[in-house]
C-alpha atoms as a PDB file:
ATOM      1  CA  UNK A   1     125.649  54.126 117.712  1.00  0.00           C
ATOM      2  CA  UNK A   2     128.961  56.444 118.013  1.00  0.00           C
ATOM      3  CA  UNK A   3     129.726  59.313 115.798  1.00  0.00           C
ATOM      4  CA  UNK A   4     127.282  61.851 113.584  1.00  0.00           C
ATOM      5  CA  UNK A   5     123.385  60.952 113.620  1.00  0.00           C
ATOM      6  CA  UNK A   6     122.448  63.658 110.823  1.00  0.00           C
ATOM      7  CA  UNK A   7     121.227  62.648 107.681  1.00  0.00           C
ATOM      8  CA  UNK A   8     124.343  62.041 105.722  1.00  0.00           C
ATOM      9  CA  UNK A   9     122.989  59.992 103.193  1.00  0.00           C
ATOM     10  CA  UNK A  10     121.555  62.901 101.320  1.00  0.00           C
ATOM     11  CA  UNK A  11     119.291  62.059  98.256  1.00  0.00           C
ATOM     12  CA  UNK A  12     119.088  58.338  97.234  1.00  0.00           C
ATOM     13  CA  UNK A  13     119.110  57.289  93.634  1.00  0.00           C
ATOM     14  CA  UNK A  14     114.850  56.758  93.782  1.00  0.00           C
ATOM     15  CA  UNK A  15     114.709  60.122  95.597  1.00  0.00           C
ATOM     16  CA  UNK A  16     116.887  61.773  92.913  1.00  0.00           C
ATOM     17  CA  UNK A  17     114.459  59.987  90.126  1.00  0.00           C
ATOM     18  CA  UNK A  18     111.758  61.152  92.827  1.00  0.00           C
ATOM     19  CA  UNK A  19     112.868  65.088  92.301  1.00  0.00           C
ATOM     20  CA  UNK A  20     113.387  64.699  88.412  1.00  0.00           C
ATOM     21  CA  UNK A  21     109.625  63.477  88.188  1.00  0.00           C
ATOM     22  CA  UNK A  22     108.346  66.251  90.068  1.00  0.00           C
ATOM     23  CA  UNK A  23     109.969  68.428  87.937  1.00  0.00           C
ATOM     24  CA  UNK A  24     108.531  67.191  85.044  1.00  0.00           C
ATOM     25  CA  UNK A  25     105.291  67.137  86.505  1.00  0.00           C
ATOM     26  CA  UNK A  26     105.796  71.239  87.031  1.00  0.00           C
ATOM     27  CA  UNK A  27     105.317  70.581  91.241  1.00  0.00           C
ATOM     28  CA  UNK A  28     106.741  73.062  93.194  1.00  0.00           C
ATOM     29  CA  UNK A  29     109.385  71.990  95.424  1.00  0.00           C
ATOM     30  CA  UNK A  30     109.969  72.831  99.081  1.00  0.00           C
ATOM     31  CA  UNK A  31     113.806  72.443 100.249  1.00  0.00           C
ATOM     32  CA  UNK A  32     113.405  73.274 103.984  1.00  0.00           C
ATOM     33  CA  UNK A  33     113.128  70.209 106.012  1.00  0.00           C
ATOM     34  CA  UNK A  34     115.718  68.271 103.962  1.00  0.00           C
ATOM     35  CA  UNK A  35     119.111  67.383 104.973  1.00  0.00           C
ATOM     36  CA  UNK A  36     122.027  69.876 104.398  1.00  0.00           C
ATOM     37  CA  UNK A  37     123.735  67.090 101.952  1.00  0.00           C
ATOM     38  CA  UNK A  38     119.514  66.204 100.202  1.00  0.00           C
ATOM     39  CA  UNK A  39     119.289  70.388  99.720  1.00  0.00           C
ATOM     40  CA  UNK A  40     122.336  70.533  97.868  1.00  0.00           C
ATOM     41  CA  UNK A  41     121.444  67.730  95.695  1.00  0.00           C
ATOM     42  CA  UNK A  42     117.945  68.712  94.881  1.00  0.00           C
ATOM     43  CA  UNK A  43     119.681  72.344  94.342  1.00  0.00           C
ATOM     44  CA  UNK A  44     122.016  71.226  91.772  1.00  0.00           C
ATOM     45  CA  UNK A  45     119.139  69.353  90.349  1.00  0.00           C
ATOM     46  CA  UNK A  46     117.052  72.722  90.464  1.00  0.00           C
ATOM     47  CA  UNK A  47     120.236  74.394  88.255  1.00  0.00           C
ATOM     48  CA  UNK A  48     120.385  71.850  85.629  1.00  0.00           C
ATOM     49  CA  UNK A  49     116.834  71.835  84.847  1.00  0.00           C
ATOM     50  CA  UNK A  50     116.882  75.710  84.765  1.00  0.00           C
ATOM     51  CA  UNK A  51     114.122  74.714  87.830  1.00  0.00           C
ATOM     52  CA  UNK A  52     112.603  76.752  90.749  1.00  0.00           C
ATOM     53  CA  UNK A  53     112.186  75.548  94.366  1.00  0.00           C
ATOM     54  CA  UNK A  54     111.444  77.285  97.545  1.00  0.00           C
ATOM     55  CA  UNK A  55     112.193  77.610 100.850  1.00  0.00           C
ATOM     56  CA  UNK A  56     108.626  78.834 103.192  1.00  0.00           C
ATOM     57  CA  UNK A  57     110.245  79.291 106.262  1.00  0.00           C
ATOM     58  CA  UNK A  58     114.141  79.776 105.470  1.00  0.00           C
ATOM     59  CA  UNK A  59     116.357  78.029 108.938  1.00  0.00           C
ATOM     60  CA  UNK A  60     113.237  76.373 110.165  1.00  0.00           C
ATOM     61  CA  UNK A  61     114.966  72.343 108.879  1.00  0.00           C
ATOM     62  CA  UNK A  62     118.751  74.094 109.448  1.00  0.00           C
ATOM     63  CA  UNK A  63     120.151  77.056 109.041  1.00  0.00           C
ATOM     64  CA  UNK A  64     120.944  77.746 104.823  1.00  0.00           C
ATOM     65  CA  UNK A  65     123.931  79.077 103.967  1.00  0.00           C
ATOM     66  CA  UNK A  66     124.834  81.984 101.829  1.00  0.00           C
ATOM     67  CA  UNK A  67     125.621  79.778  99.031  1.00  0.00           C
ATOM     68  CA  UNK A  68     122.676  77.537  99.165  1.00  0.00           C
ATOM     69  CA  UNK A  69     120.645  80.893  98.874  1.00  0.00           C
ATOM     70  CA  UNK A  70     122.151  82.161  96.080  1.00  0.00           C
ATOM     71  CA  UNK A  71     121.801  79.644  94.315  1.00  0.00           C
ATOM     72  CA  UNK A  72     118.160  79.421  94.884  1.00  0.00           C
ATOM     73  CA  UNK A  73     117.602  82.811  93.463  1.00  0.00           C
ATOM     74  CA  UNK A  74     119.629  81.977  90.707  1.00  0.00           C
ATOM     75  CA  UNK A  75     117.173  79.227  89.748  1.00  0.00           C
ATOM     76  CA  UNK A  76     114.328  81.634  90.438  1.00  0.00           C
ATOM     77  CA  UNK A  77     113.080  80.437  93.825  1.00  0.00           C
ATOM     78  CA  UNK A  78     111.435  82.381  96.198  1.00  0.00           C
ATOM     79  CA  UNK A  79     112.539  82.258  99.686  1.00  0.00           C
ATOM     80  CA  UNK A  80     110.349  83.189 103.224  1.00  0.00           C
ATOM     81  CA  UNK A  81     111.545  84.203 106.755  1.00  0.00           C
ATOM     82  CA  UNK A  82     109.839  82.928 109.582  1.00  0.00           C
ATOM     83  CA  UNK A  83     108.120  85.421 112.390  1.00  0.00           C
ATOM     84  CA  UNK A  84     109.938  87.595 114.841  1.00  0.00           C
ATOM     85  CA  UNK A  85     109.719  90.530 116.858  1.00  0.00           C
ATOM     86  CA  UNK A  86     109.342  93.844 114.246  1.00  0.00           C
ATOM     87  CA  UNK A  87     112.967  94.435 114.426  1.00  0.00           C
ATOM     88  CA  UNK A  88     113.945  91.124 114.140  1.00  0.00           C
ATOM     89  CA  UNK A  89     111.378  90.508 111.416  1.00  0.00           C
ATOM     90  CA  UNK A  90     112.649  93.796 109.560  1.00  0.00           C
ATOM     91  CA  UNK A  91     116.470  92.544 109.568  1.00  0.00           C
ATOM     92  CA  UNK A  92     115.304  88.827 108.685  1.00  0.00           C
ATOM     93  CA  UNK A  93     113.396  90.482 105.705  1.00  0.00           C
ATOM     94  CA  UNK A  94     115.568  93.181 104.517  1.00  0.00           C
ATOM     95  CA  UNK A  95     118.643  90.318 104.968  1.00  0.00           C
ATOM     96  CA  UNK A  96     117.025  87.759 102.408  1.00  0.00           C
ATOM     97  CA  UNK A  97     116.628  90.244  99.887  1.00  0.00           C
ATOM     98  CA  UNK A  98     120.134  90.642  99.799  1.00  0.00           C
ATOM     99  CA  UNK A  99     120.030  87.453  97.378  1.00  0.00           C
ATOM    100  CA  UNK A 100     117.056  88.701  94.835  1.00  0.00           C
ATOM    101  CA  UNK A 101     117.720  87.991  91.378  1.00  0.00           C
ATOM    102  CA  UNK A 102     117.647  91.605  88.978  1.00  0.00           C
ATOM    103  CA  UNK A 103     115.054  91.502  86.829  1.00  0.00           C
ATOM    104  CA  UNK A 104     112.750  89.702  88.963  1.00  0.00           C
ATOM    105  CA  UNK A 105     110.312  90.995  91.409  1.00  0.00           C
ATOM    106  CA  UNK A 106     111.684  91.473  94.956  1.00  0.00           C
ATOM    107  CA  UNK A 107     109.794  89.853  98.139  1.00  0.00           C
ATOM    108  CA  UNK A 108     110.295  88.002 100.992  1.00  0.00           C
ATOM    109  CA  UNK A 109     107.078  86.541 102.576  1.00  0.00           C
ATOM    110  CA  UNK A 110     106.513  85.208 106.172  1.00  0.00           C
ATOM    111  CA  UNK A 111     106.376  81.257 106.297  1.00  0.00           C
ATOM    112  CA  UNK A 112     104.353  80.801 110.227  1.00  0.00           C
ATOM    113  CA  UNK A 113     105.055  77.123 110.217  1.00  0.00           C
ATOM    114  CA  UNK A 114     107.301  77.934 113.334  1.00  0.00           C
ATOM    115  CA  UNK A 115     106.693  74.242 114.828  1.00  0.00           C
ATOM    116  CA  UNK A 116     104.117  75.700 117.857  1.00  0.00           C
ATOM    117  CA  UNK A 117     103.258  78.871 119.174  1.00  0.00           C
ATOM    118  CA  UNK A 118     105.459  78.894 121.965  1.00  0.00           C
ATOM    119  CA  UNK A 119     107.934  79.676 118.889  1.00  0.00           C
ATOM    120  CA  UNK A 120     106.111  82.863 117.697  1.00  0.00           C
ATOM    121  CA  UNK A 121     107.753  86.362 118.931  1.00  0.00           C
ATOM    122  CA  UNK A 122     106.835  87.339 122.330  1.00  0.00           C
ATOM    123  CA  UNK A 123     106.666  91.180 123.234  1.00  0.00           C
ATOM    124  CA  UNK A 124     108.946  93.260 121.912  1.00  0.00           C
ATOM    125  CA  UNK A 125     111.216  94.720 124.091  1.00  0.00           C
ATOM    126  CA  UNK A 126     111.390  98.052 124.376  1.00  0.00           C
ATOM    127  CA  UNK A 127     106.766  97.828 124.294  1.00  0.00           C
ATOM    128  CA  UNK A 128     105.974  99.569 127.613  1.00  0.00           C
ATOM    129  CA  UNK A 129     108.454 102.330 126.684  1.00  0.00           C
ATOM    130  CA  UNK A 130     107.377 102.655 123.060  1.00  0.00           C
ATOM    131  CA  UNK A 131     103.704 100.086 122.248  1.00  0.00           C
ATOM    132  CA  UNK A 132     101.778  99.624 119.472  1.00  0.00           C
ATOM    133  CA  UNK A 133      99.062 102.649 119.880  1.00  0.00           C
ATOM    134  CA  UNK A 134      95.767 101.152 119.238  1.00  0.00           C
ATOM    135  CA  UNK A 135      93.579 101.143 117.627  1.00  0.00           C
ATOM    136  CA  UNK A 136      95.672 101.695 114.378  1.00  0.00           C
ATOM    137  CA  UNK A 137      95.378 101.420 110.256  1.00  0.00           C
ATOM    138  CA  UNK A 138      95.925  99.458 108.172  1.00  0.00           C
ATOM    139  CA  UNK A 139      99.293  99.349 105.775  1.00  0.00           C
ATOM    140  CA  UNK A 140      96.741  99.495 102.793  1.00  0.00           C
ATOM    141  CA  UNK A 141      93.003  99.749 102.468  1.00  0.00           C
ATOM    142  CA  UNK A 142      92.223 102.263 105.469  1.00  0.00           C
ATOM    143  CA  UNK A 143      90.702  99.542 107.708  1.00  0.00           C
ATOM    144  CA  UNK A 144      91.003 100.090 111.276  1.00  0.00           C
ATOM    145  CA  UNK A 145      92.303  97.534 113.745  1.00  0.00           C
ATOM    146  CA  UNK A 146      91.314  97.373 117.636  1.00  0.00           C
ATOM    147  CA  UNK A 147      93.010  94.606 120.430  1.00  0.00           C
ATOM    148  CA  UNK A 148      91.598  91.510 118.579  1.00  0.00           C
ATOM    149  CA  UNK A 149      89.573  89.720 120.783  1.00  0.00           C
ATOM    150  CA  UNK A 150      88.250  85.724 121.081  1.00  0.00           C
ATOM    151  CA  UNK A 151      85.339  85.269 123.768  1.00  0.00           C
ATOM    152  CA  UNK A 152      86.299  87.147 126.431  1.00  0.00           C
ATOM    153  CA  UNK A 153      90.050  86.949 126.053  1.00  0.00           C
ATOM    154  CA  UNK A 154      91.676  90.833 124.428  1.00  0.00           C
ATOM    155  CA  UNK A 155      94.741  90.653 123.280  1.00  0.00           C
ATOM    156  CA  UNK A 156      97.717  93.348 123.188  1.00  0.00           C
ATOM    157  CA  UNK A 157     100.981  92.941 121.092  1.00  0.00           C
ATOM    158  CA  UNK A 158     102.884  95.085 123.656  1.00  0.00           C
ATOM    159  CA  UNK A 159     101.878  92.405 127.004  1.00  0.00           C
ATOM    160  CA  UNK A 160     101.064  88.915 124.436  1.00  0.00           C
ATOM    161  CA  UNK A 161     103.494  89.320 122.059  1.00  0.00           C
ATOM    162  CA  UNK A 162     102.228  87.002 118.831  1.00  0.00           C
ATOM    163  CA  UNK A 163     100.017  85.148 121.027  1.00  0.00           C
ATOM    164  CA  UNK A 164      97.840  83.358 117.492  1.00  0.00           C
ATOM    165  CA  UNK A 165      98.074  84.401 114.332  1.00  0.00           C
ATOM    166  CA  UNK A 166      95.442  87.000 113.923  1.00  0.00           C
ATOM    167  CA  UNK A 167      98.002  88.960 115.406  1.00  0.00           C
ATOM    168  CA  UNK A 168     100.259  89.200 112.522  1.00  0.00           C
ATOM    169  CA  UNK A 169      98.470  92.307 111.580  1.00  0.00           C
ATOM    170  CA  UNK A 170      99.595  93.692 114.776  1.00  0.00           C
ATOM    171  CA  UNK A 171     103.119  92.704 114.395  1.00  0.00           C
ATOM    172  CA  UNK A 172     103.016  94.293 110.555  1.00  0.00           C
ATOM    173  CA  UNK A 173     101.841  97.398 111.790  1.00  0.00           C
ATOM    174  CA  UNK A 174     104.423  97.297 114.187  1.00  0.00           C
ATOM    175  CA  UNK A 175     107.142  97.520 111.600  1.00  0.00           C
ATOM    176  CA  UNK A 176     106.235 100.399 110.088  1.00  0.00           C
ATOM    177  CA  UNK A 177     107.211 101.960 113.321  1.00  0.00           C
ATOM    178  CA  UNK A 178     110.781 100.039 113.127  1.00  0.00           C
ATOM    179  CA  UNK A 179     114.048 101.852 111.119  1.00  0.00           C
ATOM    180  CA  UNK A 180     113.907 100.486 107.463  1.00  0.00           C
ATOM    181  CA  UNK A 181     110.159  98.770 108.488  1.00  0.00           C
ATOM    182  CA  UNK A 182     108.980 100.571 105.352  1.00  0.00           C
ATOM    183  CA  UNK A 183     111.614  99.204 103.153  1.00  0.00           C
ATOM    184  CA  UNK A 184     111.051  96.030 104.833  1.00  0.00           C
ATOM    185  CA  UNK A 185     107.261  95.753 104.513  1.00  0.00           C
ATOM    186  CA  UNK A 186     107.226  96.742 100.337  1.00  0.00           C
ATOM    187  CA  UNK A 187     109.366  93.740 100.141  1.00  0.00           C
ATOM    188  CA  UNK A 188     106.818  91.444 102.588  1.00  0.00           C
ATOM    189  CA  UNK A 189     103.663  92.989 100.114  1.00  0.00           C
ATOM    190  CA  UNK A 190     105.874  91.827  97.181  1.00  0.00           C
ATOM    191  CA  UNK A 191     105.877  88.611  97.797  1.00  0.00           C
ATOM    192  CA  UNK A 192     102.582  86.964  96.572  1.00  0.00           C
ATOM    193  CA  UNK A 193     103.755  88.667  93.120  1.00  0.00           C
ATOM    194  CA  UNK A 194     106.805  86.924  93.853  1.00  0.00           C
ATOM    195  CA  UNK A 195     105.254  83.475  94.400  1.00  0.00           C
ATOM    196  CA  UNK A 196     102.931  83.597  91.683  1.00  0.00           C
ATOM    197  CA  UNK A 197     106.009  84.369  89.135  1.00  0.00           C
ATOM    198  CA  UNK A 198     108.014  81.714  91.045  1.00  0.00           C
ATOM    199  CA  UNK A 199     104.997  79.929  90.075  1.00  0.00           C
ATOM    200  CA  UNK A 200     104.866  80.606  86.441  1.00  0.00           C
ATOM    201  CA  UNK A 201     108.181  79.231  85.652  1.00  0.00           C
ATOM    202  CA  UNK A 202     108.005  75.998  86.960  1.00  0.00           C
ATOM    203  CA  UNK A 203     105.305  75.571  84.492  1.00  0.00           C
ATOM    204  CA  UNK A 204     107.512  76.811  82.227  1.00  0.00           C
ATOM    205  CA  UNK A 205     110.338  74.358  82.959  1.00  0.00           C
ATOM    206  CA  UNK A 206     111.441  71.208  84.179  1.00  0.00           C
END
């Protein structure tokens, strides 16, 4: 039929009931794929039952808005950025902590439920100039990384880009090498603390 085909229902009575249950039932709540009308319902929700939800892989169901993420700190929800080149993952990170809460701990984690591979960050774009030297260490631990390899396949982030995930460590070490990467990546080691809190009050609540 003619006109808008988005969601514009938003939450139904049973699915507000639905959200209120899960609550009580201290489940934690992901907000991504809903519709932009169902977010703000289940946000407002979130606020009057002093309740955290999260967001995995922030933009992946539609872009949030400034708002939308405020308010989800302000309930104590934890929100994730999804993959990207190390500059582009660096700004992505470094941008959502722009909405931590004070007294809270600050992180941002990667959410890699991108919807395929063929969405995961190819080369970056300046590699041939300025690659990843292998091998290369670790951010913590002292563990030394080589091209990963699967049978007979060798992979490179400078020519494969994020080719599967065991390349994330690649990608991470290729922050560090990025302007504010170091900033960027205490926030990305922050965030299983960050979780885990996140975690801790929706026992608390609901």
């Amino acid at each position: 039929p003619p006109g808008p085909q988005c969601n514009a229902r938003g939450l139904t009575p049973l699915g507000a009931y639905l959200v209120r249950r899960l609550m009580a039932a201290h489940v934690l709540i992901e907000v991504d794929h809903l519709s932009e009308r169902a977010r703000d319902s289940v946000l407002a929700l979130a606020r009057r039952h002093h309740y955290p939800v999260i967001s995995s892989h922030n933009g992946t169901g539609g872009s949030w808005t400034p708002s939308q993420l405020r308010r989800l700190a302000a309930v104590g929800g934890l929100a994730s950025v999804t993959p990207g080149t190390a500059p582009e993952l660096v700004a992505k990170i470094l941008r959502q902590a722009r909405y931590r809460t004070r007294g809270r701990v600050a992180g941002v984690g990667i959410g890699t439920d991108t919807g395929g591979f063929s969405s995961l960050p190819g080369p970056r774009a300046d590699a041939s100039a300025h690659p990843l030297r292998y091998p290369f260490r670790a951010y913590a631990g002292g563990v030394t990384f080589r091209r990963e390899r699967t049978g007979q396949r060798v992979f490179d982030l400078n020519t494969d880009g994020v080719a599967q995930y065991g390349l994330l460590a690649d990608l991470i070490a290729d922050m560090r090498r990025v302007p504010h990467g170091r900033r960027a990546l205490a926030l990305l080691f922050s965030s299983a603390e960050a979780y885990l809190e996140m975690w801790q009050r929706s026992g608390a609540r609901g």
